[in-house]
PDB file of N, CA and C in Angstrom:
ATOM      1  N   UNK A   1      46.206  47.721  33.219  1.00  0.00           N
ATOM      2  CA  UNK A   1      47.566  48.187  33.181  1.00  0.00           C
ATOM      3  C   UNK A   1      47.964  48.630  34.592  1.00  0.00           C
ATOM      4  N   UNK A   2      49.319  48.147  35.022  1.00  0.00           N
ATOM      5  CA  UNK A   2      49.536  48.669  36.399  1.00  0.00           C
ATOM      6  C   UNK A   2      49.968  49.790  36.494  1.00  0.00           C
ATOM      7  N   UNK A   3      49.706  50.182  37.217  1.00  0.00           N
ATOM      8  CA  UNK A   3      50.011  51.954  37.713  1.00  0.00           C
ATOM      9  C   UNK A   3      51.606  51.971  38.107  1.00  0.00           C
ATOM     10  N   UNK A   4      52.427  52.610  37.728  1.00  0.00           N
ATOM     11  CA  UNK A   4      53.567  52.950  38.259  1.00  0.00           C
ATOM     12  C   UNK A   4      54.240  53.897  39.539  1.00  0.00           C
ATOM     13  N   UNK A   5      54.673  53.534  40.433  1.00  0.00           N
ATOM     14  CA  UNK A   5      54.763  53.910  41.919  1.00  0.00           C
ATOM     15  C   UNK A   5      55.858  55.046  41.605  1.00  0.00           C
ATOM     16  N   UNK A   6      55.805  55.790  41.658  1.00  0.00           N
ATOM     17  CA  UNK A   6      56.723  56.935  41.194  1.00  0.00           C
ATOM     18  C   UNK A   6      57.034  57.606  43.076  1.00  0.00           C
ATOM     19  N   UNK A   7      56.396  57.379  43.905  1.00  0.00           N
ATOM     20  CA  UNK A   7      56.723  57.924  45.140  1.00  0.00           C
ATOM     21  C   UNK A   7      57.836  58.100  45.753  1.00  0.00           C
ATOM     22  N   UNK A   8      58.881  56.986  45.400  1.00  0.00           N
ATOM     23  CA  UNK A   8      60.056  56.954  45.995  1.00  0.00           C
ATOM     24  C   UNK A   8      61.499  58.110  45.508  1.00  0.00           C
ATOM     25  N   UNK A   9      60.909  57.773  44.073  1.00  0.00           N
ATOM     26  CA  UNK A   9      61.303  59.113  43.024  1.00  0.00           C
ATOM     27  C   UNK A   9      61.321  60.000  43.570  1.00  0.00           C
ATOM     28  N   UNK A  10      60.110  60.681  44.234  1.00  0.00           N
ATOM     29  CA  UNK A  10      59.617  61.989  44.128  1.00  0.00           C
ATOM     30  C   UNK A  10      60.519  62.292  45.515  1.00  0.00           C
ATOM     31  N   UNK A  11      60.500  61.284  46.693  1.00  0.00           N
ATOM     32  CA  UNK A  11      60.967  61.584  47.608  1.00  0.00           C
ATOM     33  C   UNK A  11      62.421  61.805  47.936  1.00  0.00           C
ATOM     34  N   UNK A  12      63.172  60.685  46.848  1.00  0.00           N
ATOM     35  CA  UNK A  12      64.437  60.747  46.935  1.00  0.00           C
ATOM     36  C   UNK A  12      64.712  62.040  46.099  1.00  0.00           C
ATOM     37  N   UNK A  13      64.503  62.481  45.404  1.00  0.00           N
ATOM     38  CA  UNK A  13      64.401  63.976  44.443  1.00  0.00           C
ATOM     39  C   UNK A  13      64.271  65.470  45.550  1.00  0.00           C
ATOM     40  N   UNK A  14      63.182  65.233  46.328  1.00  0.00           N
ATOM     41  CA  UNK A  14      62.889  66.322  47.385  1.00  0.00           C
ATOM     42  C   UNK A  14      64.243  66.316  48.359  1.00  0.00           C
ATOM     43  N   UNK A  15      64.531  65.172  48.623  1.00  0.00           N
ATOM     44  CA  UNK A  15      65.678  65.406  50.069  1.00  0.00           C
ATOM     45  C   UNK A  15      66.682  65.578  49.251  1.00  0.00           C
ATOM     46  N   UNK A  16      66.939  64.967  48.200  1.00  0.00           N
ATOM     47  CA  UNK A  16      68.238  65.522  47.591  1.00  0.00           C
ATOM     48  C   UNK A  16      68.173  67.203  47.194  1.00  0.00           C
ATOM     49  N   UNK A  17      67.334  67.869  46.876  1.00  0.00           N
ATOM     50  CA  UNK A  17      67.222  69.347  46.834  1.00  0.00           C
ATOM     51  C   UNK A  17      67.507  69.585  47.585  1.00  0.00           C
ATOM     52  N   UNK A  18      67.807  69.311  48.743  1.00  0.00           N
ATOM     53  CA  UNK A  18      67.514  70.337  50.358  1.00  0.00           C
ATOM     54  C   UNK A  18      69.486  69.794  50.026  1.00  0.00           C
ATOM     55  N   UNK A  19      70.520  69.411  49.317  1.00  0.00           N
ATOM     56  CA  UNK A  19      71.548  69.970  49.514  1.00  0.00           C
ATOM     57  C   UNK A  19      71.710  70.788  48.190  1.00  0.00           C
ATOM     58  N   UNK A  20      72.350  72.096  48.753  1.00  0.00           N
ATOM     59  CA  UNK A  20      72.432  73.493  47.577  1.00  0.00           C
ATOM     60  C   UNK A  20      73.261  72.788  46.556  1.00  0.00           C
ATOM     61  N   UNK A  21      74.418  71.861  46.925  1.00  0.00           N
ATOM     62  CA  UNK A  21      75.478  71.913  45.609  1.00  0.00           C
ATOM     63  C   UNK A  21      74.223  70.812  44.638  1.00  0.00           C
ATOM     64  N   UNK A  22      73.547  69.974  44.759  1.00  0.00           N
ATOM     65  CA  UNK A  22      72.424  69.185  44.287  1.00  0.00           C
ATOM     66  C   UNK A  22      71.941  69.883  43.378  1.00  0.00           C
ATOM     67  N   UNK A  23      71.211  71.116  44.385  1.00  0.00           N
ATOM     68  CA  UNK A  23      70.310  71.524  43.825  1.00  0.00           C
ATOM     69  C   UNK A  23      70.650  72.597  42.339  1.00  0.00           C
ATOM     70  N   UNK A  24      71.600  73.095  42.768  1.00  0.00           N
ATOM     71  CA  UNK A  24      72.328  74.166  41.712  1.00  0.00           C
ATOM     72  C   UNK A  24      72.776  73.721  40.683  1.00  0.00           C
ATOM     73  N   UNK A  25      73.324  72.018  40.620  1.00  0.00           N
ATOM     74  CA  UNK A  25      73.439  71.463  39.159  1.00  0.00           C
ATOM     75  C   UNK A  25      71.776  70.801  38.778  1.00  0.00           C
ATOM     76  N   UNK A  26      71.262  70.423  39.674  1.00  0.00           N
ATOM     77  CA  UNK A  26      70.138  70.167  38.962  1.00  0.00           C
ATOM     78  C   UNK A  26      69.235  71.172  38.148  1.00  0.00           C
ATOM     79  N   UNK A  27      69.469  72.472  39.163  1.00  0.00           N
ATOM     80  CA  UNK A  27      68.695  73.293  38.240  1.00  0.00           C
ATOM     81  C   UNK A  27      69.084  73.987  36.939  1.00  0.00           C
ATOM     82  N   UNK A  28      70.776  73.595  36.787  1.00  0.00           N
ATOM     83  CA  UNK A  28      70.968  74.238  36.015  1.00  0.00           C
ATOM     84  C   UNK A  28      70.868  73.214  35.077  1.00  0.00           C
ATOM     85  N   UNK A  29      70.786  71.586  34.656  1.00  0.00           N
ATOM     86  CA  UNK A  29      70.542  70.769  33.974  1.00  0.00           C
ATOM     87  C   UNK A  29      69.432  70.781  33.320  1.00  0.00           C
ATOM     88  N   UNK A  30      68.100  71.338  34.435  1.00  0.00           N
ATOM     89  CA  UNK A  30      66.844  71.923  33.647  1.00  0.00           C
ATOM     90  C   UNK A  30      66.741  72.639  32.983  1.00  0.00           C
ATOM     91  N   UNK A  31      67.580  74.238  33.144  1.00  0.00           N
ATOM     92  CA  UNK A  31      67.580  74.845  32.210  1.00  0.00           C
ATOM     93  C   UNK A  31      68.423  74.564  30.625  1.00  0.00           C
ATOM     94  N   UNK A  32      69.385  73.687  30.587  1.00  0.00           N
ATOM     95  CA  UNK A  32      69.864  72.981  29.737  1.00  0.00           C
ATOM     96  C   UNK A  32      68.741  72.247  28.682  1.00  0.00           C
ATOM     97  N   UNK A  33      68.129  71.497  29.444  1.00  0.00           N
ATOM     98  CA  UNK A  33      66.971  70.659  28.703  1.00  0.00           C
ATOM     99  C   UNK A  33      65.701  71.549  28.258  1.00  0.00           C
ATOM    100  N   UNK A  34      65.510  72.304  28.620  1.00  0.00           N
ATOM    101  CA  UNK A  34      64.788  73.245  28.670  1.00  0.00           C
ATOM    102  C   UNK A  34      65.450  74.244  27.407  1.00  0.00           C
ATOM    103  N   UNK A  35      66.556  74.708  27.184  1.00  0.00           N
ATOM    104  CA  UNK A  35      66.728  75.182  25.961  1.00  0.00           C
ATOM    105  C   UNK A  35      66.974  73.995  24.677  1.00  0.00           C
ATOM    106  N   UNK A  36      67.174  72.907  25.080  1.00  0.00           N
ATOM    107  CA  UNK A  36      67.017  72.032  23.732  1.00  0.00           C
ATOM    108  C   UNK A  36      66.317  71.850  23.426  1.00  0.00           C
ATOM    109  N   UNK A  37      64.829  71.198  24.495  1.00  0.00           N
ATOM    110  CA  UNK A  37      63.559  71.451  23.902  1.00  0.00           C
ATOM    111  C   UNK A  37      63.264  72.255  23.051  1.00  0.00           C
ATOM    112  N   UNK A  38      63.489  73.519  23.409  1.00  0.00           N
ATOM    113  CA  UNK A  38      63.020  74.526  23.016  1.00  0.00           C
ATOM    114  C   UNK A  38      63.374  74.639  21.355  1.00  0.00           C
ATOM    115  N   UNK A  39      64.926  74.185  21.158  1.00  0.00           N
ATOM    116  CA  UNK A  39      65.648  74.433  19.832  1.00  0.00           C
ATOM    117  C   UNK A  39      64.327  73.575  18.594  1.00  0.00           C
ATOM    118  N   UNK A  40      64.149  72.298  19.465  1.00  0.00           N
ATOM    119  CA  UNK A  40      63.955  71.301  18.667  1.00  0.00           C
ATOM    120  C   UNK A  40      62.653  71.509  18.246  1.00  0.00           C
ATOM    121  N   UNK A  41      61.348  72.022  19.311  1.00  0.00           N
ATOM    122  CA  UNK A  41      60.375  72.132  19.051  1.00  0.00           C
ATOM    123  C   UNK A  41      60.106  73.399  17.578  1.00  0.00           C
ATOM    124  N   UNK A  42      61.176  74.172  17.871  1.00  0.00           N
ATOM    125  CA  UNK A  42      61.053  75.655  17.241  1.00  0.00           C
ATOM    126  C   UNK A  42      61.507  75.148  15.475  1.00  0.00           C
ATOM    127  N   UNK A  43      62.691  73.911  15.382  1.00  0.00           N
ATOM    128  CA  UNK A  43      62.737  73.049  14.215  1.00  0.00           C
ATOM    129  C   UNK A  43      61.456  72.268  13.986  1.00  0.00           C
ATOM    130  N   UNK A  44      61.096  71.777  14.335  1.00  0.00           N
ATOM    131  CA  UNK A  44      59.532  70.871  14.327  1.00  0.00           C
ATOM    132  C   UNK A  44      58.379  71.452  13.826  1.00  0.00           C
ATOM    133  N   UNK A  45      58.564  72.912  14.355  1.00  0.00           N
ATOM    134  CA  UNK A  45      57.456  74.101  13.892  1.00  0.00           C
ATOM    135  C   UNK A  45      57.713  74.474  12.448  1.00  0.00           C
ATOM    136  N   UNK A  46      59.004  74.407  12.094  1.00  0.00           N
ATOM    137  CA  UNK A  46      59.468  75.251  10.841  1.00  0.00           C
ATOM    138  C   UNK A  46      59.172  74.043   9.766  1.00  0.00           C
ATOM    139  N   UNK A  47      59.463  72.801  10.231  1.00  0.00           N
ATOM    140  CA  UNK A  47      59.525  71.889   9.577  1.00  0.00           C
ATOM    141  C   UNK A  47      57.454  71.377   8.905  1.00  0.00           C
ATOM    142  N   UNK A  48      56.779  71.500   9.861  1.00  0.00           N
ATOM    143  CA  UNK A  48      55.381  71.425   9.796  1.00  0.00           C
ATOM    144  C   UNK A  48      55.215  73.257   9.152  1.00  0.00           C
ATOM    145  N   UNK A  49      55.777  74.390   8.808  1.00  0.00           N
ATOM    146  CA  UNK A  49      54.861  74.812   8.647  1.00  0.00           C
ATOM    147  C   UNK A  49      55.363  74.989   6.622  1.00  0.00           C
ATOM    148  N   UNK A  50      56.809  74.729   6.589  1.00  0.00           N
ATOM    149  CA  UNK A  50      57.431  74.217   5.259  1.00  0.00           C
ATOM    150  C   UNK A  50      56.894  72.880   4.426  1.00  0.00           C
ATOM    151  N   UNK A  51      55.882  72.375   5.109  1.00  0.00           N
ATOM    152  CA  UNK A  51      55.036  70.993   4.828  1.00  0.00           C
ATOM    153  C   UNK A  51      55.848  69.603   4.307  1.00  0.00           C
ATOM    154  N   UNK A  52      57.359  69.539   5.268  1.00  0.00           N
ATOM    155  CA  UNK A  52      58.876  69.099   4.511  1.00  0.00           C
ATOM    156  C   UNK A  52      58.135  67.606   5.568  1.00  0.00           C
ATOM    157  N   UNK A  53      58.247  66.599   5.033  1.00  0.00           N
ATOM    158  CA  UNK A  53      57.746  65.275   6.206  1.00  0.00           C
ATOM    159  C   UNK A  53      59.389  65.124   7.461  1.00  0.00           C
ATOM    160  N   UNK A  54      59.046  64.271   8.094  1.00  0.00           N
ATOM    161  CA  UNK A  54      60.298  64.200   8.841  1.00  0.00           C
ATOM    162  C   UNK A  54      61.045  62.916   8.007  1.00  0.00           C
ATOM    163  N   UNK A  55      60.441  62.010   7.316  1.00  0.00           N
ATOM    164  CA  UNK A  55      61.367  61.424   6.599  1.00  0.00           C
ATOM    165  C   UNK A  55      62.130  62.215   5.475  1.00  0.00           C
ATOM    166  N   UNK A  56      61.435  63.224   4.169  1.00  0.00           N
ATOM    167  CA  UNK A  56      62.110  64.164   4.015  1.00  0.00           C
ATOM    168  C   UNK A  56      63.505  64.988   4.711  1.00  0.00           C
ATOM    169  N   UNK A  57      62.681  65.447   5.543  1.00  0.00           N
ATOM    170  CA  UNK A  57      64.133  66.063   6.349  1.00  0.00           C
ATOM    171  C   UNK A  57      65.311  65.359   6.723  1.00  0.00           C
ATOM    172  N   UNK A  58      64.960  63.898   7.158  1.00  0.00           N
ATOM    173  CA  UNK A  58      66.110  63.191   7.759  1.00  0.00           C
ATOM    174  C   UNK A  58      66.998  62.677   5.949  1.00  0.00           C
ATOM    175  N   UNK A  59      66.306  62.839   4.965  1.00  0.00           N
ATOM    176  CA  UNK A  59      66.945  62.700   3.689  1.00  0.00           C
ATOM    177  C   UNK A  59      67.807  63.245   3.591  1.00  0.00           C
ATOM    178  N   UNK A  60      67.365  65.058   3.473  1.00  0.00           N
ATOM    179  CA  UNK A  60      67.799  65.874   3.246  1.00  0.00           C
ATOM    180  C   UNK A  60      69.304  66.269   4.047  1.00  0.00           C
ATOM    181  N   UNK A  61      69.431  65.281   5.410  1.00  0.00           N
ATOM    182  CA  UNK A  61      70.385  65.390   6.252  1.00  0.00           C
ATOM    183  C   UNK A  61      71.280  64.284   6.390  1.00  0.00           C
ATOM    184  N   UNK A  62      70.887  63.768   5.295  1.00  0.00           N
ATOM    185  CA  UNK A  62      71.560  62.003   5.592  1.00  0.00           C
ATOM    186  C   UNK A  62      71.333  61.620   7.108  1.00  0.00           C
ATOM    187  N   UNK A  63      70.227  61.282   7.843  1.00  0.00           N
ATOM    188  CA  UNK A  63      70.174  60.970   8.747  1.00  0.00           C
ATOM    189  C   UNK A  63      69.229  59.927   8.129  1.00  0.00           C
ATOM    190  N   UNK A  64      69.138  58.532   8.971  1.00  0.00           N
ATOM    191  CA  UNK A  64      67.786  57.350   9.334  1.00  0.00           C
ATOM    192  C   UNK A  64      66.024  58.316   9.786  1.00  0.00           C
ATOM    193  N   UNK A  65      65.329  58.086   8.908  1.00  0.00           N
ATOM    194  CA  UNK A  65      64.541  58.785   9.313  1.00  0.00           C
ATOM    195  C   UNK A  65      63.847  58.381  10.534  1.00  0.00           C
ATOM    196  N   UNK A  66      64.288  57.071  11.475  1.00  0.00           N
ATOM    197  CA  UNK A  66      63.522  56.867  12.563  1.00  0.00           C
ATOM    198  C   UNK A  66      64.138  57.762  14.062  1.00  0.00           C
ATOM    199  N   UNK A  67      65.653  58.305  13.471  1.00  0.00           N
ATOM    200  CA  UNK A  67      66.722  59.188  14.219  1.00  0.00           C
ATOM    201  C   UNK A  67      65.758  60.376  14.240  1.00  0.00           C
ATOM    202  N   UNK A  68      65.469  60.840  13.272  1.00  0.00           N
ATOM    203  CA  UNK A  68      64.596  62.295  13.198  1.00  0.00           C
ATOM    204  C   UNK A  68      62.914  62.121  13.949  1.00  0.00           C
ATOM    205  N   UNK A  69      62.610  60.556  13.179  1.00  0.00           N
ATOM    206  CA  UNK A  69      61.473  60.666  13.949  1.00  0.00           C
ATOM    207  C   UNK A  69      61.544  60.758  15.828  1.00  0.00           C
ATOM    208  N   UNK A  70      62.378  59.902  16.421  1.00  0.00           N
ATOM    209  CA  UNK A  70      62.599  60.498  18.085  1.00  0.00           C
ATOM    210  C   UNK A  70      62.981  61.672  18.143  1.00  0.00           C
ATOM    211  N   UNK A  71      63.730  62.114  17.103  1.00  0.00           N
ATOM    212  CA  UNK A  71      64.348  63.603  17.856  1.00  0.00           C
ATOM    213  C   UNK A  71      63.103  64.513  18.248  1.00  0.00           C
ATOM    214  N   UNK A  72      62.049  64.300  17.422  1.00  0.00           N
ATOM    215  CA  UNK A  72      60.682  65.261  17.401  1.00  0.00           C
ATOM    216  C   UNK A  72      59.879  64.595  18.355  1.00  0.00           C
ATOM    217  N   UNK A  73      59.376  63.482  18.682  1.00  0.00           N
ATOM    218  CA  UNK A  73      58.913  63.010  19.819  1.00  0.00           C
ATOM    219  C   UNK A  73      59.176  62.398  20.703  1.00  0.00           C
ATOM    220  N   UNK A  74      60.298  62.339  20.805  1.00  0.00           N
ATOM    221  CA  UNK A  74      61.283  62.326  22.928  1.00  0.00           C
ATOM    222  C   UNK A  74      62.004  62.902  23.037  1.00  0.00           C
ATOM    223  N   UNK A  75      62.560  63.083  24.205  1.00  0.00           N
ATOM    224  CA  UNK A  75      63.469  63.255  24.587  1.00  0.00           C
ATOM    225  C   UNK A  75      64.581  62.548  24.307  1.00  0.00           C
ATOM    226  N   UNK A  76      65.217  63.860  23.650  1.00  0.00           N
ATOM    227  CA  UNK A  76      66.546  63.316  22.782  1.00  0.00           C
ATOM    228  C   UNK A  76      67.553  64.385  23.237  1.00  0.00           C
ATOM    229  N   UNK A  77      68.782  64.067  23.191  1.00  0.00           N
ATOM    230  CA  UNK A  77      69.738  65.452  23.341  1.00  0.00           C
ATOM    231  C   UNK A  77      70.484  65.325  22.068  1.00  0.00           C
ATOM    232  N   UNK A  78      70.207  66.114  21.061  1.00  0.00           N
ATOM    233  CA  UNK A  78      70.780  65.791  19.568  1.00  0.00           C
ATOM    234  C   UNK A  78      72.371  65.967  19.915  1.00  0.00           C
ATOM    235  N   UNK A  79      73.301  66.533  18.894  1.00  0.00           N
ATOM    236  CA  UNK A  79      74.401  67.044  18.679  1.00  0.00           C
ATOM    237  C   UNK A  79      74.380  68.237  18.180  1.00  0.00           C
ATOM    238  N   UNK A  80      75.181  69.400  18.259  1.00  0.00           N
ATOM    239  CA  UNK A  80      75.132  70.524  17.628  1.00  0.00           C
ATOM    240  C   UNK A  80      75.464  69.901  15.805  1.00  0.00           C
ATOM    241  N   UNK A  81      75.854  69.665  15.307  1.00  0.00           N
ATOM    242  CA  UNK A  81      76.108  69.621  14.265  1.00  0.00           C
ATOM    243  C   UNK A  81      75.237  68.810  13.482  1.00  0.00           C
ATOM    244  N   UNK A  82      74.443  68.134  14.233  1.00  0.00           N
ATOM    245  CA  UNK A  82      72.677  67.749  13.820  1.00  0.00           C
ATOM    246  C   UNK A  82      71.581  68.789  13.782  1.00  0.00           C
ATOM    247  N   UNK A  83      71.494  69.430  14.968  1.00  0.00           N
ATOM    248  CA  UNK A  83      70.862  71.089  14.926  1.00  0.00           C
ATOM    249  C   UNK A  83      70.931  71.757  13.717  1.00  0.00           C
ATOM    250  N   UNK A  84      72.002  71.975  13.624  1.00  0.00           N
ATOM    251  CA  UNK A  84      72.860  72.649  12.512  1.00  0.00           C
ATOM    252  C   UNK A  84      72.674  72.283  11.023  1.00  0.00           C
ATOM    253  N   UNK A  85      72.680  70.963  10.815  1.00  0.00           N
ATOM    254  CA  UNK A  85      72.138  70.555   9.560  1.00  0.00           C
ATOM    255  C   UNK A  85      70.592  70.531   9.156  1.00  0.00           C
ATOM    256  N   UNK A  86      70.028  70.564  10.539  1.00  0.00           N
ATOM    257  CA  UNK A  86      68.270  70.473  10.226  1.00  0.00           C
ATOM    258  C   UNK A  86      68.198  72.148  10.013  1.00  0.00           C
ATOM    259  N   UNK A  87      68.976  72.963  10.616  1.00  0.00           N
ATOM    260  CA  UNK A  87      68.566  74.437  10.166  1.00  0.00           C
ATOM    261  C   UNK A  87      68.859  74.684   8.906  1.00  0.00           C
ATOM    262  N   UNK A  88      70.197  74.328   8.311  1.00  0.00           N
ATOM    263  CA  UNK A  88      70.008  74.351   6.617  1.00  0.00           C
ATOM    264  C   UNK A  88      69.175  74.184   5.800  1.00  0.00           C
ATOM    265  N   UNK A  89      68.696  72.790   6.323  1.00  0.00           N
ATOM    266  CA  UNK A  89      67.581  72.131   5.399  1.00  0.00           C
ATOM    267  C   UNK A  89      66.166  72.888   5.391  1.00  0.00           C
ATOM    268  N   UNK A  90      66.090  73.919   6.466  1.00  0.00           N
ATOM    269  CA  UNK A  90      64.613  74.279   6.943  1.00  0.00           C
ATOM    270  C   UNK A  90      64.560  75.668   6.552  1.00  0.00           C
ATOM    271  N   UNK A  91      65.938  76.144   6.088  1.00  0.00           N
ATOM    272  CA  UNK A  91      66.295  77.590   5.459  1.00  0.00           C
ATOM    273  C   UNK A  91      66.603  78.239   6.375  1.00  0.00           C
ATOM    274  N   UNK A  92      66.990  78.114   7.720  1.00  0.00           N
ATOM    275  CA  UNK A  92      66.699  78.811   9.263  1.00  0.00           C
ATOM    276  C   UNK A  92      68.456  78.877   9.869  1.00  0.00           C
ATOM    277  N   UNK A  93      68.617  79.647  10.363  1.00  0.00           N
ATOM    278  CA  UNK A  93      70.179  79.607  11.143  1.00  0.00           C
ATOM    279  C   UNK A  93      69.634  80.151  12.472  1.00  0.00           C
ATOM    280  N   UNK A  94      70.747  79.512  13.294  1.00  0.00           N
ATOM    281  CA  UNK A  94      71.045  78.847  14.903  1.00  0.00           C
ATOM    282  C   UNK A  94      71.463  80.121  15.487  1.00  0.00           C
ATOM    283  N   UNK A  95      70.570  81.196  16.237  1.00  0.00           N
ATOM    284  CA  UNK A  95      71.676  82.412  17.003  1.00  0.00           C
ATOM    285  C   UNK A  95      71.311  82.099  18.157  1.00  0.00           C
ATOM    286  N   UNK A  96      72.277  82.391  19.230  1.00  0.00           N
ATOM    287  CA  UNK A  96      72.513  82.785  20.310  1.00  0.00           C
ATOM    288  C   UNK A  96      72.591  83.911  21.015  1.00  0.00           C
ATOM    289  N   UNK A  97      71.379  84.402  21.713  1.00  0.00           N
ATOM    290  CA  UNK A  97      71.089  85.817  21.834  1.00  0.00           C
ATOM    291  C   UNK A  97      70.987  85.596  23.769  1.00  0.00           C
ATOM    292  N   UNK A  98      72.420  86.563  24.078  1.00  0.00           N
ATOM    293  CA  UNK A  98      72.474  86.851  25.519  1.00  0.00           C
ATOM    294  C   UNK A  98      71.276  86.862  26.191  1.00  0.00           C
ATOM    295  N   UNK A  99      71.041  86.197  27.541  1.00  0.00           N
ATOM    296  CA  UNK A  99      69.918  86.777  28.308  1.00  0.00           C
ATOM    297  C   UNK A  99      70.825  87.896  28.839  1.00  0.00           C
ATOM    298  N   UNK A 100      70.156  88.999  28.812  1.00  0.00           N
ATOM    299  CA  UNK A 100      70.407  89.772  29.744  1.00  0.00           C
ATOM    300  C   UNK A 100      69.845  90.573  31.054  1.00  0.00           C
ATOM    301  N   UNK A 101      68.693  89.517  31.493  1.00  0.00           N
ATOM    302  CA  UNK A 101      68.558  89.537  32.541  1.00  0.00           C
ATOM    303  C   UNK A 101      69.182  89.560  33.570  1.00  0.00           C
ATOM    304  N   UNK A 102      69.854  88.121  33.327  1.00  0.00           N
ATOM    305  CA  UNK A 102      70.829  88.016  34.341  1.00  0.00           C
ATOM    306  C   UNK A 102      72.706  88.095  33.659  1.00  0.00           C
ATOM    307  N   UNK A 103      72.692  88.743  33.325  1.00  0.00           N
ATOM    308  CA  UNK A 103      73.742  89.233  32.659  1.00  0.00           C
ATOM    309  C   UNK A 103      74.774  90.070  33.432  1.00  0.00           C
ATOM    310  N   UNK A 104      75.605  89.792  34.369  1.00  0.00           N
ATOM    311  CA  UNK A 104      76.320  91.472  34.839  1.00  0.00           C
ATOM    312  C   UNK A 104      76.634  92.293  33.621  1.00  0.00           C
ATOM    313  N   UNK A 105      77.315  93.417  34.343  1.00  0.00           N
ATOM    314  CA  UNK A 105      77.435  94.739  33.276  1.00  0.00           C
ATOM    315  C   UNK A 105      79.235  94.585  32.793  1.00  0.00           C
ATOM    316  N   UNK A 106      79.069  94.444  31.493  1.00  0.00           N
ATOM    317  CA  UNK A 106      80.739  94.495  30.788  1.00  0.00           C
ATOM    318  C   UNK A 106      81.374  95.176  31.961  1.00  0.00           C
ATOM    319  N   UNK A 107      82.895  94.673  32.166  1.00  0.00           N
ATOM    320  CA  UNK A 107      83.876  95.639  32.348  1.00  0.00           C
ATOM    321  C   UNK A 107      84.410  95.900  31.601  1.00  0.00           C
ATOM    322  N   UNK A 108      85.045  97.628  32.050  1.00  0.00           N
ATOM    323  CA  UNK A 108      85.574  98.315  30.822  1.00  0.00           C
ATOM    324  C   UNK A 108      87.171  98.151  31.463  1.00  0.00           C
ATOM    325  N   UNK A 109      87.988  98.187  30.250  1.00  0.00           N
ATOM    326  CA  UNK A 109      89.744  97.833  30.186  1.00  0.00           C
ATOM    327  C   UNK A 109      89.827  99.487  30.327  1.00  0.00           C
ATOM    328  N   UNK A 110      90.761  99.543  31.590  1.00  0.00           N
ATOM    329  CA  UNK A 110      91.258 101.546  32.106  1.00  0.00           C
ATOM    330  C   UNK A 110      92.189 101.595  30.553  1.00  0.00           C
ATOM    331  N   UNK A 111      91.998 102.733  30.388  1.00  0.00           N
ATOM    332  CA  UNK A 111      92.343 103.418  29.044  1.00  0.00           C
ATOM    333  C   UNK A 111      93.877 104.079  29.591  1.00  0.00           C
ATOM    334  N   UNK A 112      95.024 103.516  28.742  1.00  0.00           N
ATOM    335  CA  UNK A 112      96.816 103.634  28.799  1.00  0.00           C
ATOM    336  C   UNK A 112      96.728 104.865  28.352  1.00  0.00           C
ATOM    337  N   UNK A 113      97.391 105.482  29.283  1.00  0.00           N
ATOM    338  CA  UNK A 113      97.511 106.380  28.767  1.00  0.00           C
ATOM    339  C   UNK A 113      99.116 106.626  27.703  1.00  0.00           C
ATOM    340  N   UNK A 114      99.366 107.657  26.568  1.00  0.00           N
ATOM    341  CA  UNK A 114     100.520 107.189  26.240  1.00  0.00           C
ATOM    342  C   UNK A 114     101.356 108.139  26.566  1.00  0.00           C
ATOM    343  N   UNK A 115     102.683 107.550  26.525  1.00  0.00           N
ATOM    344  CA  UNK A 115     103.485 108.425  27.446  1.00  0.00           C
ATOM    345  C   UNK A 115     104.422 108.740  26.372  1.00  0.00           C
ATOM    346  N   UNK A 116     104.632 109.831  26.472  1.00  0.00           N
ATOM    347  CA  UNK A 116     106.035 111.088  25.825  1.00  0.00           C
ATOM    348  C   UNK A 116     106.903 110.594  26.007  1.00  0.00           C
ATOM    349  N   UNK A 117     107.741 110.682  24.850  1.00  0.00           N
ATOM    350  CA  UNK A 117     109.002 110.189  24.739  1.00  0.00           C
ATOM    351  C   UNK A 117     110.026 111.750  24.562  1.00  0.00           C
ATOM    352  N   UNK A 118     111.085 112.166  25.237  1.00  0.00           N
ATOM    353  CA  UNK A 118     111.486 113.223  25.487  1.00  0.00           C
ATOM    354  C   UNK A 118     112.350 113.678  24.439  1.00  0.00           C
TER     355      UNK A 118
END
């Protein structure tokens, strides 16, 4: 089997980092993929530990079960409203919980004061 030359990749990838506007959507594209992974694997877990098959599930969702079978082993970028139906089926709901790491601090709205009427 031939080996695949990935070098040019790697290089055109490195010099393109070295410009910031590049680099700042790329990194933020990782973290993108990086939370879908995350969604999908955390469905995959629920789904293996509910002992539900993935053809099951894709039943249960009116989906093709060969749709469900990639979603669990590639890279896939589902739809929210696919997410959404595999959490029904798995008994599980979808939250969105602030990082607040990097979070600034609320601003507060200056408090009106009310004014007298004479």
């Amino acid at each position: 089997m031939a080996v695949l030359d990935t070098s040019y990749h790697a290089r055109y990838l490195g010099e393109s980092l070295q410009d910031p506007g590049f680099r700042h959507e790329y990194e933020a594209a990782q973290k993108q993929i990086a939370q879908v992974d995350a969604v999908v694997r955390a469905l995959d877990r629920l789904r293996i530990e509910t002992g539900m098959s993935k053809a099951e599930l894709a039943r249960r969702i009116g989906k093709h079960p060969a749709a469900i079978r990639r979603l669990f082993s590639a890279e896939a970028n589902p739809e929210l409203s696919t997410i959404a139906a595999l959490a029904v089926a798995l008994d599980a709901e979808i939250k969105i919980v602030p990082n607040t790491s990097s979070r600034p601090a609320p601003r507060r709205r200056p408090v009106r004061q009310a004014s007298s009427v004479g």
